[in-house]
PDB file of N, CA and C in Angstrom:
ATOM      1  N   UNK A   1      65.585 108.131 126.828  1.00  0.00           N
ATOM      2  CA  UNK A   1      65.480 107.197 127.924  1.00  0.00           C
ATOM      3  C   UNK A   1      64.076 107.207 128.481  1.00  0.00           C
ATOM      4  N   UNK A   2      63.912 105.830 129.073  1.00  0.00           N
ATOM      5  CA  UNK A   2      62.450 105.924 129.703  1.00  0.00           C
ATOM      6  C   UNK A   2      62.335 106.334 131.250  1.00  0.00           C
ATOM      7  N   UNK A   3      61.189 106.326 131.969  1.00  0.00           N
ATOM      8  CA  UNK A   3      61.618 106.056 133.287  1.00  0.00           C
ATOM      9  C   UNK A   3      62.256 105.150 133.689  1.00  0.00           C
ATOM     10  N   UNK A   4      63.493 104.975 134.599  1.00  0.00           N
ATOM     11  CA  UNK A   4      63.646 103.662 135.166  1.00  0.00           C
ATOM     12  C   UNK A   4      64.872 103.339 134.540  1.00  0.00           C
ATOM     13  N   UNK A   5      65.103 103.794 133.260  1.00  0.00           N
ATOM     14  CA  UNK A   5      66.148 103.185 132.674  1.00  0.00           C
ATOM     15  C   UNK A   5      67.389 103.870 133.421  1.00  0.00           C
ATOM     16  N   UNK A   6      68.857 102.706 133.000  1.00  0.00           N
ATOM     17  CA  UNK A   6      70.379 103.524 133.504  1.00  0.00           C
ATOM     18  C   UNK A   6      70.691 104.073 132.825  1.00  0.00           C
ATOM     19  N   UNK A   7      71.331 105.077 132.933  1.00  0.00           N
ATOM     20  CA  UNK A   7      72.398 105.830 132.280  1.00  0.00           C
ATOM     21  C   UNK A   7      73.556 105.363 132.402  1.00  0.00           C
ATOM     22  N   UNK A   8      74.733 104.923 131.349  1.00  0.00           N
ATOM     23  CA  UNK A   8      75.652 104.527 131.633  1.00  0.00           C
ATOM     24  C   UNK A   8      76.800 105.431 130.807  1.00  0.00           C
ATOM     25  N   UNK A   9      78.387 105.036 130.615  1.00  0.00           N
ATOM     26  CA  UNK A   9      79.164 106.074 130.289  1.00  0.00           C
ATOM     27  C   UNK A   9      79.405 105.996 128.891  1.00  0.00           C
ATOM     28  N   UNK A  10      78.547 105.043 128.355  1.00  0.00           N
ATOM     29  CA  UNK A  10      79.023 104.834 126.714  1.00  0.00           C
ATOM     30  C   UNK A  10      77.458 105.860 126.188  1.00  0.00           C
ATOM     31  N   UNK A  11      76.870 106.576 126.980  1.00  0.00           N
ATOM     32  CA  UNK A  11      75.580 107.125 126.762  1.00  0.00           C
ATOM     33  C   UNK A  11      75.897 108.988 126.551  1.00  0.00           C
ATOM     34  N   UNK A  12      75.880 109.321 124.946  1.00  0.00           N
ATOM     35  CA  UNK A  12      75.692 110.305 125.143  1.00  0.00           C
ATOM     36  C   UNK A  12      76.596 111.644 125.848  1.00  0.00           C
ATOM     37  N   UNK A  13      77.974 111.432 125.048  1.00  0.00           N
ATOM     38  CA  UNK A  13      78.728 112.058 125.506  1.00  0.00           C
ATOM     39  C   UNK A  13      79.161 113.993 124.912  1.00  0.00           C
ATOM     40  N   UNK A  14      78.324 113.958 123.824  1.00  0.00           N
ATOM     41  CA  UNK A  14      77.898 115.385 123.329  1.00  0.00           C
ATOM     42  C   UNK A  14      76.477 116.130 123.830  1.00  0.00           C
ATOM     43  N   UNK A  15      75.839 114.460 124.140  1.00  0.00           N
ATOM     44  CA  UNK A  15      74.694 115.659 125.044  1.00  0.00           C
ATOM     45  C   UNK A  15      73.432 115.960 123.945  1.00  0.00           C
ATOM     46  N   UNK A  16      72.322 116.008 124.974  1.00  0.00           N
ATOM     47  CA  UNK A  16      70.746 115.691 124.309  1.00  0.00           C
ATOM     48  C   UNK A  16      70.152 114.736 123.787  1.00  0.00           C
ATOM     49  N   UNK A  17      70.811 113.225 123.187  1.00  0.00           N
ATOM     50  CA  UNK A  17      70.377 112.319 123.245  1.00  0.00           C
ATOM     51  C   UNK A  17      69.738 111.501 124.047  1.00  0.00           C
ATOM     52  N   UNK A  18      69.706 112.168 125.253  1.00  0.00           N
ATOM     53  CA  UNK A  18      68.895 111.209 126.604  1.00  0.00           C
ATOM     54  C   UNK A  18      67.465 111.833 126.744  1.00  0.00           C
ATOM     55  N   UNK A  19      66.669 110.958 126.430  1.00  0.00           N
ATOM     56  CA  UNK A  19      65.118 111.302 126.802  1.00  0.00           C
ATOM     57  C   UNK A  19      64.646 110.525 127.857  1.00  0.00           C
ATOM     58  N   UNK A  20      63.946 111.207 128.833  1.00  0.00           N
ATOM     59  CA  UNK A  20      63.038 110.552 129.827  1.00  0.00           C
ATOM     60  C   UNK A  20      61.654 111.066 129.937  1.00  0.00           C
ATOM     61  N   UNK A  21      61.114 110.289 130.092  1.00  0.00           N
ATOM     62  CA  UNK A  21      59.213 111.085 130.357  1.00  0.00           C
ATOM     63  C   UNK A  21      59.077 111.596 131.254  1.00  0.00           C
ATOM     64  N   UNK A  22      58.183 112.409 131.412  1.00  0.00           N
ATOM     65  CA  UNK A  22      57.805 113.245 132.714  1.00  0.00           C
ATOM     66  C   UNK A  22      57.591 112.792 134.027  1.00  0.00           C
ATOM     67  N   UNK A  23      57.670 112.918 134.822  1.00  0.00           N
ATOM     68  CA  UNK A  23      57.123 112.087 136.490  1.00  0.00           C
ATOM     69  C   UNK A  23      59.030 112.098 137.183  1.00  0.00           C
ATOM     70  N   UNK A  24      59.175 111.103 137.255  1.00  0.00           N
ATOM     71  CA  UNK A  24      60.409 110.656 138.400  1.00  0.00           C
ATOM     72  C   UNK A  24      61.344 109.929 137.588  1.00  0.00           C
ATOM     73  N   UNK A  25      62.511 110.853 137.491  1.00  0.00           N
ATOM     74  CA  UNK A  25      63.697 110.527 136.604  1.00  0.00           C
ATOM     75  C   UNK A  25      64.671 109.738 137.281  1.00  0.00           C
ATOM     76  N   UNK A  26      65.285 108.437 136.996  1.00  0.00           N
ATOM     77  CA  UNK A  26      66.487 107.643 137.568  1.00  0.00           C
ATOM     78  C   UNK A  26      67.537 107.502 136.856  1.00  0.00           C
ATOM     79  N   UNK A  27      68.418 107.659 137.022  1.00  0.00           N
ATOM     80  CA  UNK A  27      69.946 107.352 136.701  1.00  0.00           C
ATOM     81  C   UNK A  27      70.952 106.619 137.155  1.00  0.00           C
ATOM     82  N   UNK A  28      71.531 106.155 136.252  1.00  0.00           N
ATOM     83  CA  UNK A  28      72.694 105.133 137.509  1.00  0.00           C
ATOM     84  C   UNK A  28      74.173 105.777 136.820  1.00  0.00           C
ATOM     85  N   UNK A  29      75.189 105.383 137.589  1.00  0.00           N
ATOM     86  CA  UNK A  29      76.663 106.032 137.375  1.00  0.00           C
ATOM     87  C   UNK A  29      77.185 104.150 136.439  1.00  0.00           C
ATOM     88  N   UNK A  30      78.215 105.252 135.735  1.00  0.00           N
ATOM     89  CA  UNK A  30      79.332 104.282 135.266  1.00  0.00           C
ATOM     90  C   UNK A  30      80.279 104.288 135.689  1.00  0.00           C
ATOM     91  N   UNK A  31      81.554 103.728 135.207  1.00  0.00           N
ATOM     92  CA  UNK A  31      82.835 104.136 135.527  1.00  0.00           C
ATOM     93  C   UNK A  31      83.664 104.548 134.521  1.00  0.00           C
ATOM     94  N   UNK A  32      84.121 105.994 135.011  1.00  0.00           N
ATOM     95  CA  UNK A  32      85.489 106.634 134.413  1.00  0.00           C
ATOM     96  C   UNK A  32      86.751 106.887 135.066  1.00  0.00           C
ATOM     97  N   UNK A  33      87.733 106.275 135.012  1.00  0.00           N
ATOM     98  CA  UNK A  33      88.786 106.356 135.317  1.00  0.00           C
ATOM     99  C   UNK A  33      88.855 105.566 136.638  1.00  0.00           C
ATOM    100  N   UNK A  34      89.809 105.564 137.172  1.00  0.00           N
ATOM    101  CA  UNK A  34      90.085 104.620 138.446  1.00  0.00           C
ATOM    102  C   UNK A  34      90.177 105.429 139.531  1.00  0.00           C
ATOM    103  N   UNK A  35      89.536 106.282 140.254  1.00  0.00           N
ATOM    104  CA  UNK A  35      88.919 107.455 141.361  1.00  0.00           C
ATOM    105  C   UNK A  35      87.498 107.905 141.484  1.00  0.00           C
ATOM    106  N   UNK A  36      87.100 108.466 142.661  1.00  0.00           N
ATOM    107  CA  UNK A  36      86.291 108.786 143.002  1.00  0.00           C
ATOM    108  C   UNK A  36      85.792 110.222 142.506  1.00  0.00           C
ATOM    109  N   UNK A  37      84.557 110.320 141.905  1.00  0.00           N
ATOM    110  CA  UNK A  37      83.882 111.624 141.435  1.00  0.00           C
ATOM    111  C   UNK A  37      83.083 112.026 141.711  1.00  0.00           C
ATOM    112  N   UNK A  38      83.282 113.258 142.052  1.00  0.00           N
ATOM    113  CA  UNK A  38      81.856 114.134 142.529  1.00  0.00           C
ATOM    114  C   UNK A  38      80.870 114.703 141.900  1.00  0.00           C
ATOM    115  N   UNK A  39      79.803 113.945 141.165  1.00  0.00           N
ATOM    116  CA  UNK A  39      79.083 114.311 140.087  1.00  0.00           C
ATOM    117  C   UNK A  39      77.920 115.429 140.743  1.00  0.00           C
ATOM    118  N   UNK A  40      77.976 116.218 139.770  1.00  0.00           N
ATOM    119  CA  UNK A  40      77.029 117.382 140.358  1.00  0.00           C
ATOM    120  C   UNK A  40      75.673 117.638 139.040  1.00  0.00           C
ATOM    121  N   UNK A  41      74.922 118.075 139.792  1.00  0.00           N
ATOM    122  CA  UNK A  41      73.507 117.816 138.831  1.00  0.00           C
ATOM    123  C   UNK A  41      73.039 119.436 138.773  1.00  0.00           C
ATOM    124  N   UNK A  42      73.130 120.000 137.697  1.00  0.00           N
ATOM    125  CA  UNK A  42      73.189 121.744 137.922  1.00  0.00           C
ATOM    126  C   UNK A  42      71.468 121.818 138.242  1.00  0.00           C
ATOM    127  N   UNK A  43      71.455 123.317 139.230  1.00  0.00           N
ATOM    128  CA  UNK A  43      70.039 123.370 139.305  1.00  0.00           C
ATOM    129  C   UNK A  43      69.176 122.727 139.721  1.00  0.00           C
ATOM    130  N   UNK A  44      69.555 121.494 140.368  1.00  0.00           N
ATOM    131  CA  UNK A  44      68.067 120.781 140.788  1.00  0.00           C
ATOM    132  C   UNK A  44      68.933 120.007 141.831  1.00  0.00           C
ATOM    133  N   UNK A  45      67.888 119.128 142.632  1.00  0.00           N
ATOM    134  CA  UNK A  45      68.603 118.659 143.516  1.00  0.00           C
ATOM    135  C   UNK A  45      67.496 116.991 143.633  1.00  0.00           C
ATOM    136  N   UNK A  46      68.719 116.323 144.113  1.00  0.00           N
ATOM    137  CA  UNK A  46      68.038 114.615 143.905  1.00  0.00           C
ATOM    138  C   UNK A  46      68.148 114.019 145.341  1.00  0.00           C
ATOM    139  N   UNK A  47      67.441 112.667 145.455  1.00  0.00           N
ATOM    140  CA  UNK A  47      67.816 111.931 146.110  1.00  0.00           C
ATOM    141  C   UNK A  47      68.713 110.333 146.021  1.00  0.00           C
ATOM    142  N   UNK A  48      69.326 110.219 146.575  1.00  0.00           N
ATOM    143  CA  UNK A  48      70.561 109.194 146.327  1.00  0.00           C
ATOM    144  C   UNK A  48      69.500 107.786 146.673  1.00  0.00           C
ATOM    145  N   UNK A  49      68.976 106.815 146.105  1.00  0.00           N
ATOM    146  CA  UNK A  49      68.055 105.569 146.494  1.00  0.00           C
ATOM    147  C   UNK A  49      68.831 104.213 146.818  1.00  0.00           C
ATOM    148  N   UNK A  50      69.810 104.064 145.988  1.00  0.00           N
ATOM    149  CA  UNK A  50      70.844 102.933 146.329  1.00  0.00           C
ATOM    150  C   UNK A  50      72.659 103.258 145.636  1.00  0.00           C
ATOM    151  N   UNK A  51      73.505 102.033 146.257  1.00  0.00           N
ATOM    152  CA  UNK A  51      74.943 101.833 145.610  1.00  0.00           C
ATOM    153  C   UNK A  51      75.096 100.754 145.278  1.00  0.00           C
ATOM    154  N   UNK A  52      75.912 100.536 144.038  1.00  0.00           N
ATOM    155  CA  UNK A  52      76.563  99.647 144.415  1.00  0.00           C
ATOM    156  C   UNK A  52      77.879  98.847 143.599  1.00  0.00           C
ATOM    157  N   UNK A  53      78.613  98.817 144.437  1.00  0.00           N
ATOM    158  CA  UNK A  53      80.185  98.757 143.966  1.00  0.00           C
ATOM    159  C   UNK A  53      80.566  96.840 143.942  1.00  0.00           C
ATOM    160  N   UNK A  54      81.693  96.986 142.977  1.00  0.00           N
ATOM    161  CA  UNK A  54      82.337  95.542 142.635  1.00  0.00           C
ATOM    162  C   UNK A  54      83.580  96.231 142.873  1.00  0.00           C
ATOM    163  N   UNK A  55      84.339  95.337 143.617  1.00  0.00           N
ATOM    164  CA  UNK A  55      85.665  95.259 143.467  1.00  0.00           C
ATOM    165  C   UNK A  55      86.343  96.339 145.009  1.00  0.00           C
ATOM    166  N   UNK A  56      85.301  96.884 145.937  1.00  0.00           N
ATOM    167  CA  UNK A  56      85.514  97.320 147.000  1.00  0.00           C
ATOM    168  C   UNK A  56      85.261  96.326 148.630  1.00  0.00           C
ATOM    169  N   UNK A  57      86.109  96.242 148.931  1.00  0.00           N
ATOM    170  CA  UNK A  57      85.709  95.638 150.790  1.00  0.00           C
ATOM    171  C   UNK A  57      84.540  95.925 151.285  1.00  0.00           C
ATOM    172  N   UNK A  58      83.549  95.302 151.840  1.00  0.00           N
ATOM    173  CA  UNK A  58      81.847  95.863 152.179  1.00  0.00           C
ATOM    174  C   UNK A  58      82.573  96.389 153.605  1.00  0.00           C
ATOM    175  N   UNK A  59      83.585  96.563 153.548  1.00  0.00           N
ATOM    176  CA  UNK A  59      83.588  96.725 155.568  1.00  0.00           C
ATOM    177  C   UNK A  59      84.492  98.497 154.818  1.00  0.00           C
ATOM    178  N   UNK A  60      85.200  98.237 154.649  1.00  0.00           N
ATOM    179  CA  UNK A  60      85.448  99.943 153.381  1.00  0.00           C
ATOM    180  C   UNK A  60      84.181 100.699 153.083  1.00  0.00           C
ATOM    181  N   UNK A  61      83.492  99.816 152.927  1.00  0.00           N
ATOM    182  CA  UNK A  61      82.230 100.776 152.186  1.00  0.00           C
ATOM    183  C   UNK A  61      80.519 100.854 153.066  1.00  0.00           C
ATOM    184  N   UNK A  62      81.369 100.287 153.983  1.00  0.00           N
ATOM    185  CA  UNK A  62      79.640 100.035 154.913  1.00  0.00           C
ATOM    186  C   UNK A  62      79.302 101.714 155.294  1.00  0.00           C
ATOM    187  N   UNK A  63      80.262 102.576 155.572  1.00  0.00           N
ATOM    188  CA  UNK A  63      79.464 103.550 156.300  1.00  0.00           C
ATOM    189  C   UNK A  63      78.463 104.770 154.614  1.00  0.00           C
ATOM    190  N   UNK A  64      79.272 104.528 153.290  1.00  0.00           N
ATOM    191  CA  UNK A  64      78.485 104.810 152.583  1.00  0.00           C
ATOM    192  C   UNK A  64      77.262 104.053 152.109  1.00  0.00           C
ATOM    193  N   UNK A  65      77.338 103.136 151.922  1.00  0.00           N
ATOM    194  CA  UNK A  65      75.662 101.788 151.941  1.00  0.00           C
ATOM    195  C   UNK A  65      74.858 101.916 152.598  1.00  0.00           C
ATOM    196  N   UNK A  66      75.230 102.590 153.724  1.00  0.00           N
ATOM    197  CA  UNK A  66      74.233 102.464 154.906  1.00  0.00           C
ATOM    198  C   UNK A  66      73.231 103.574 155.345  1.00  0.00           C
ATOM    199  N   UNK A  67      74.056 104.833 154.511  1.00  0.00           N
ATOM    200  CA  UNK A  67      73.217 105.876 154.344  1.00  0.00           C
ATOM    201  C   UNK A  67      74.068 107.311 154.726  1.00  0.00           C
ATOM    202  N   UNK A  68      75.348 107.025 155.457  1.00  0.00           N
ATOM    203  CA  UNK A  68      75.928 108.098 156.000  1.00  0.00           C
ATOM    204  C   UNK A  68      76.349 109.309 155.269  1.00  0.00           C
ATOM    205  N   UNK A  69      76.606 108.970 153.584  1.00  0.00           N
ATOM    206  CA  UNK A  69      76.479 110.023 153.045  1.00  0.00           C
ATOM    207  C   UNK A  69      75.398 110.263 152.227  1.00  0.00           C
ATOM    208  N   UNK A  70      74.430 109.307 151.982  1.00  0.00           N
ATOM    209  CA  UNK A  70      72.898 109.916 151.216  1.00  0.00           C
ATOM    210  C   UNK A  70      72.148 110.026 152.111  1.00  0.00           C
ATOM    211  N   UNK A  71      71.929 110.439 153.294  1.00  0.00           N
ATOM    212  CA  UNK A  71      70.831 111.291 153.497  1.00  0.00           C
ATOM    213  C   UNK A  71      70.745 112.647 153.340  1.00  0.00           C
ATOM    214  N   UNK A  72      68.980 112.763 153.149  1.00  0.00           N
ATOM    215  CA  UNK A  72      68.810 114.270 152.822  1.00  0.00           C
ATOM    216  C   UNK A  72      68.852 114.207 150.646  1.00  0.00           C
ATOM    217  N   UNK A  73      68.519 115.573 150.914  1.00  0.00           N
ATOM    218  CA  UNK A  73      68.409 115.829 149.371  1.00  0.00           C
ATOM    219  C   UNK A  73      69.987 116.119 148.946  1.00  0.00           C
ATOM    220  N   UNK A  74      70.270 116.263 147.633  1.00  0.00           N
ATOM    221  CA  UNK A  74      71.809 116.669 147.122  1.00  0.00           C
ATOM    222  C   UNK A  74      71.717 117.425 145.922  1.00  0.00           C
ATOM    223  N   UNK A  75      72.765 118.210 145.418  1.00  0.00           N
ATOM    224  CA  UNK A  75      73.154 118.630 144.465  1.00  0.00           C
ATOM    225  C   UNK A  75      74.296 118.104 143.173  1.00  0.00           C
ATOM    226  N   UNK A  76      74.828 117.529 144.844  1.00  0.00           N
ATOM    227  CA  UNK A  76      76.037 116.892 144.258  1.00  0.00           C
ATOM    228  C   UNK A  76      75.878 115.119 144.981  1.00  0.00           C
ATOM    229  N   UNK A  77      76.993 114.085 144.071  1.00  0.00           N
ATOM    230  CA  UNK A  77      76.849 112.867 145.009  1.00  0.00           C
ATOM    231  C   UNK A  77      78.204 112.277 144.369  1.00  0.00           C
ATOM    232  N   UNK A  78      79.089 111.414 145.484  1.00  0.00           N
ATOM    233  CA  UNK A  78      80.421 111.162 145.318  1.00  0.00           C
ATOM    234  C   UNK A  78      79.873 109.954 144.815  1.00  0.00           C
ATOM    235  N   UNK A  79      80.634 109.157 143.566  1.00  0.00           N
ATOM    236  CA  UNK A  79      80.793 108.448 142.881  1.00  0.00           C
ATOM    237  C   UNK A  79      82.062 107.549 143.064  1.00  0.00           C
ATOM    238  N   UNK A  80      82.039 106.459 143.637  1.00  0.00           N
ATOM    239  CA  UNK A  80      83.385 105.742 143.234  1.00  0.00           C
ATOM    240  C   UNK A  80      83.590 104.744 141.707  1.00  0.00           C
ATOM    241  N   UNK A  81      85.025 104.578 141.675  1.00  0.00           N
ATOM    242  CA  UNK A  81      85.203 103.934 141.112  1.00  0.00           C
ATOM    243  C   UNK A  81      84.416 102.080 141.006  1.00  0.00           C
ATOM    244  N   UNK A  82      83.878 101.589 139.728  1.00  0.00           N
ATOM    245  CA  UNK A  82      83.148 100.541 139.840  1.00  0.00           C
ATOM    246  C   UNK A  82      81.980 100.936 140.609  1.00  0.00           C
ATOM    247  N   UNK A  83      81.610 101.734 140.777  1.00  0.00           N
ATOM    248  CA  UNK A  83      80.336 102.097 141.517  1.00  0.00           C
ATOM    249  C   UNK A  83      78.882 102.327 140.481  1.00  0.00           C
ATOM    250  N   UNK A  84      77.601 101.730 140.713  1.00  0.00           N
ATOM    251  CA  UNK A  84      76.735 102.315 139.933  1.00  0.00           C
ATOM    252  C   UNK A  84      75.523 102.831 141.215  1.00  0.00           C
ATOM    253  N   UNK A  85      75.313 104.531 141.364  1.00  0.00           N
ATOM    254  CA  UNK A  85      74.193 104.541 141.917  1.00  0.00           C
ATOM    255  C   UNK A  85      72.920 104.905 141.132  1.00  0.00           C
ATOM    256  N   UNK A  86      71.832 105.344 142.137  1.00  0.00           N
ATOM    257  CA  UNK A  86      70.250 105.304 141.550  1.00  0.00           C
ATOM    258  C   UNK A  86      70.026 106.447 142.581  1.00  0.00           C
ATOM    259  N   UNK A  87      69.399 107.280 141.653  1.00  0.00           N
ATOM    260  CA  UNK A  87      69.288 108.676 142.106  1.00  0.00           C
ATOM    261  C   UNK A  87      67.669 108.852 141.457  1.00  0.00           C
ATOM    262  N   UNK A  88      66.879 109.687 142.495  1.00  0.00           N
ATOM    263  CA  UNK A  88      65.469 110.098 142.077  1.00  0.00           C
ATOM    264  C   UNK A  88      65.152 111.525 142.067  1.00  0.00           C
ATOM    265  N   UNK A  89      64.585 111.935 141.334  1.00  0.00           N
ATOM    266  CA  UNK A  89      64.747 113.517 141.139  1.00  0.00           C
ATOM    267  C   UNK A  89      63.039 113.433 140.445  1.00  0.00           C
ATOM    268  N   UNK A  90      62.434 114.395 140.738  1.00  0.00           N
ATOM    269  CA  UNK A  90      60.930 114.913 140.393  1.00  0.00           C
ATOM    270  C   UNK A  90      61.014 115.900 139.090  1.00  0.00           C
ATOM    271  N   UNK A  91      60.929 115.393 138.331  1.00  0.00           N
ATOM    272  CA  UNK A  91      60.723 116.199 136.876  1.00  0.00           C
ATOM    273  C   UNK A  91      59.734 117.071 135.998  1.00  0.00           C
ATOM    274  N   UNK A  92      58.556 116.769 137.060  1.00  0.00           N
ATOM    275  CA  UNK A  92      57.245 116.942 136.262  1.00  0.00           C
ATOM    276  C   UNK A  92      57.062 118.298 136.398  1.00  0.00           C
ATOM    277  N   UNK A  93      57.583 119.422 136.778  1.00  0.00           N
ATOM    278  CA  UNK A  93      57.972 120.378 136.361  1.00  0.00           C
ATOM    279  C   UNK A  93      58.561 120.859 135.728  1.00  0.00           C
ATOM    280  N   UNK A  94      59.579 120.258 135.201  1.00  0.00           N
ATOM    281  CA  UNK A  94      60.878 120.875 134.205  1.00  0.00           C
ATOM    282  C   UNK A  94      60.952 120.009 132.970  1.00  0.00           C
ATOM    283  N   UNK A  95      61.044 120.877 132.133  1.00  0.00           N
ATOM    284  CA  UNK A  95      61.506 120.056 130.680  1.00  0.00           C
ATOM    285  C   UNK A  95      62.698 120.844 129.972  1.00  0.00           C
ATOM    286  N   UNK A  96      63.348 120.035 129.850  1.00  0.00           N
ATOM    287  CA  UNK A  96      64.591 120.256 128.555  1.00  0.00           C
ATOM    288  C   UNK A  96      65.782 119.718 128.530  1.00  0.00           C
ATOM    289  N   UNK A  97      66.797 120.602 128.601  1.00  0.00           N
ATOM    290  CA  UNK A  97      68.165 119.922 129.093  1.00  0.00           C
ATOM    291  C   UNK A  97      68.780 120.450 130.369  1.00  0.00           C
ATOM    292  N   UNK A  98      69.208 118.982 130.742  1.00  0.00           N
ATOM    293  CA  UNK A  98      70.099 119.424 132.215  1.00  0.00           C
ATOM    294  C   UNK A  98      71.399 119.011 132.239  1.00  0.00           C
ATOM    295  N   UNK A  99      71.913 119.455 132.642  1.00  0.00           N
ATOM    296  CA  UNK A  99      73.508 119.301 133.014  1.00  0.00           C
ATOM    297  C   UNK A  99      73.863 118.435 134.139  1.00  0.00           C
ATOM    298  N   UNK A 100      75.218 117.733 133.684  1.00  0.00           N
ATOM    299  CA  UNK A 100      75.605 117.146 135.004  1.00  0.00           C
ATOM    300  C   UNK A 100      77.137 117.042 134.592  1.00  0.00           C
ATOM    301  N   UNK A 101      77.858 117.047 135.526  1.00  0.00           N
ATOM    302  CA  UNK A 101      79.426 116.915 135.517  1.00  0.00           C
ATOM    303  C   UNK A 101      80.247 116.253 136.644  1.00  0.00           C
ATOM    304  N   UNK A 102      81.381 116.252 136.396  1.00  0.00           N
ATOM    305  CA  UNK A 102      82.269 115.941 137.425  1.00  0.00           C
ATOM    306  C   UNK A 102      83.215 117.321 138.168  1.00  0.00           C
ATOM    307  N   UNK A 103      82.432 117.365 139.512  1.00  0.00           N
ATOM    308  CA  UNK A 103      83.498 118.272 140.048  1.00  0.00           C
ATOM    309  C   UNK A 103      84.618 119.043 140.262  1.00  0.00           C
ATOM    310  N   UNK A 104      85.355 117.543 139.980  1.00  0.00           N
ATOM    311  CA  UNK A 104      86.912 118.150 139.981  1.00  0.00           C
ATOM    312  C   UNK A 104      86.655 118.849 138.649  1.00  0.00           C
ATOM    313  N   UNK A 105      87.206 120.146 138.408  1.00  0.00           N
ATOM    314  CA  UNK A 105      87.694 120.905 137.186  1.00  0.00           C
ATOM    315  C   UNK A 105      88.737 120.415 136.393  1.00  0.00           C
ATOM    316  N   UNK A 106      89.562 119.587 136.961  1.00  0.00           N
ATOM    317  CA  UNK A 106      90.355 119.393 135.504  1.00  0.00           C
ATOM    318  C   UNK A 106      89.332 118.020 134.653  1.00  0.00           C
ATOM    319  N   UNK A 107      88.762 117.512 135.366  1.00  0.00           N
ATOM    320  CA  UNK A 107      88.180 116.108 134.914  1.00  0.00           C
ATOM    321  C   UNK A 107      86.681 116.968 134.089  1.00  0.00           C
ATOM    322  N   UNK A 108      86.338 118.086 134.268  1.00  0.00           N
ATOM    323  CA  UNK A 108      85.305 118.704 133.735  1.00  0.00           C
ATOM    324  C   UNK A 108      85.809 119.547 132.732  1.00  0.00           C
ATOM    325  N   UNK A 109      86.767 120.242 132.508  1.00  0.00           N
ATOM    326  CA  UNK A 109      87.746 120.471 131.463  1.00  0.00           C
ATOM    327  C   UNK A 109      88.087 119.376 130.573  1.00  0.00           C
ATOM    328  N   UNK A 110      88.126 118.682 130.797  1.00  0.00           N
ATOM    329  CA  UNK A 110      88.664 117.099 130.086  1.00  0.00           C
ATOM    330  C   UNK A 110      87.123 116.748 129.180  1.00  0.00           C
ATOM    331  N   UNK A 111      86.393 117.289 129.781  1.00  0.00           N
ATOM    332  CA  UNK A 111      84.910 116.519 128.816  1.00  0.00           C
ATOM    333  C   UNK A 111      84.124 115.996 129.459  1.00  0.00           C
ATOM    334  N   UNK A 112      84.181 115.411 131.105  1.00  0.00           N
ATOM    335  CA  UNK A 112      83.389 114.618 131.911  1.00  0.00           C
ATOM    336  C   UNK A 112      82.007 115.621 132.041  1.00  0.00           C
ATOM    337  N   UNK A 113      81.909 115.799 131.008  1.00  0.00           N
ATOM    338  CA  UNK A 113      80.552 117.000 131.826  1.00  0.00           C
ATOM    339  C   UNK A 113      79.432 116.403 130.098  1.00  0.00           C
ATOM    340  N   UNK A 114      78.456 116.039 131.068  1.00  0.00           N
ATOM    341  CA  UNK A 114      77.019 115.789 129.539  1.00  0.00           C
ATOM    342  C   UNK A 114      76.108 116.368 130.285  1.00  0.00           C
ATOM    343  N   UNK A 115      74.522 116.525 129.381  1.00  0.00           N
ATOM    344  CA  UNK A 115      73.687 116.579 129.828  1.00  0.00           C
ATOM    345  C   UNK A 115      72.936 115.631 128.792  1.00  0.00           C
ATOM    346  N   UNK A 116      70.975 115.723 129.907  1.00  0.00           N
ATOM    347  CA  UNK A 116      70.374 114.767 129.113  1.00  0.00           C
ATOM    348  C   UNK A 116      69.264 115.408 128.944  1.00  0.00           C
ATOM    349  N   UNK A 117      68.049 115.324 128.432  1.00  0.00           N
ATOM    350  CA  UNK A 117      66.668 116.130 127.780  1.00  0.00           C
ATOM    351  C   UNK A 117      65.408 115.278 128.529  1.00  0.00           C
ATOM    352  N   UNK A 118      65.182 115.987 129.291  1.00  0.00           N
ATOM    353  CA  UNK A 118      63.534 115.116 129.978  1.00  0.00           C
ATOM    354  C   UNK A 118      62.190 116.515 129.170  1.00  0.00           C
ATOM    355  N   UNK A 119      61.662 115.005 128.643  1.00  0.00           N
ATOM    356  CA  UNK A 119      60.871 115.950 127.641  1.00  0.00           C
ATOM    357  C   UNK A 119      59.285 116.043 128.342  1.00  0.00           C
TER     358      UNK A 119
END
């Protein structure tokens, strides 16, 4: 992957096929299953930049859009269903592979867990 590019869920589900260049890494979410996931990013911590959902009420979802749960840095960031966010994370220190998963343990038992390679 380049800078800038999404990550989506048909991407790389054994892991290391994702390349990004050095500097400021972005990602966006897909959708798996019909619930909300708590994707966690091992070891490093990001910032949440935008959301954005199809198929939810904007008056349901105003107090997450608006910032009430991305401010500040994270480790972790709740994911809804139909949701794609954009997350920024500083890379130019680290190279290799990183991990990321879904919280819940049975859904991370199940396989929801990849990582990707910033080279």
């Amino acid at each position: 992957m380049k800078e800038g590019e999404k990550m989506d869920k048909d991407m790389d589900m054994s892991g290391g096929n994702m390349k990004m260049g050095g500097g400021m890494g972005m990602m966006g979410g897909g959708m798996m299953m019909s619930m909300a996931h708590p994707i966690h990013l091992h070891g490093q911590q990001f910032q949440v930049l935008s959301r954005e959902i199809e198929g939810m009420r904007q008056e349901e979802y105003k107090t997450v859009k608006e910032g009430f749960l991305d401010t500040g840095w994270k480790d972790t960031v709740l994911v809804m269903p139909g949701e794609e966010i954009v997350i920024a994370k500083p890379f130019q220190d680290y190279k290799g592979l990183f991990l990321y998963h879904c919280h819940n343990l049975e859904h991370e038992d199940l396989g929801m867990m990849r990582q990707f390679y910033i080279s």
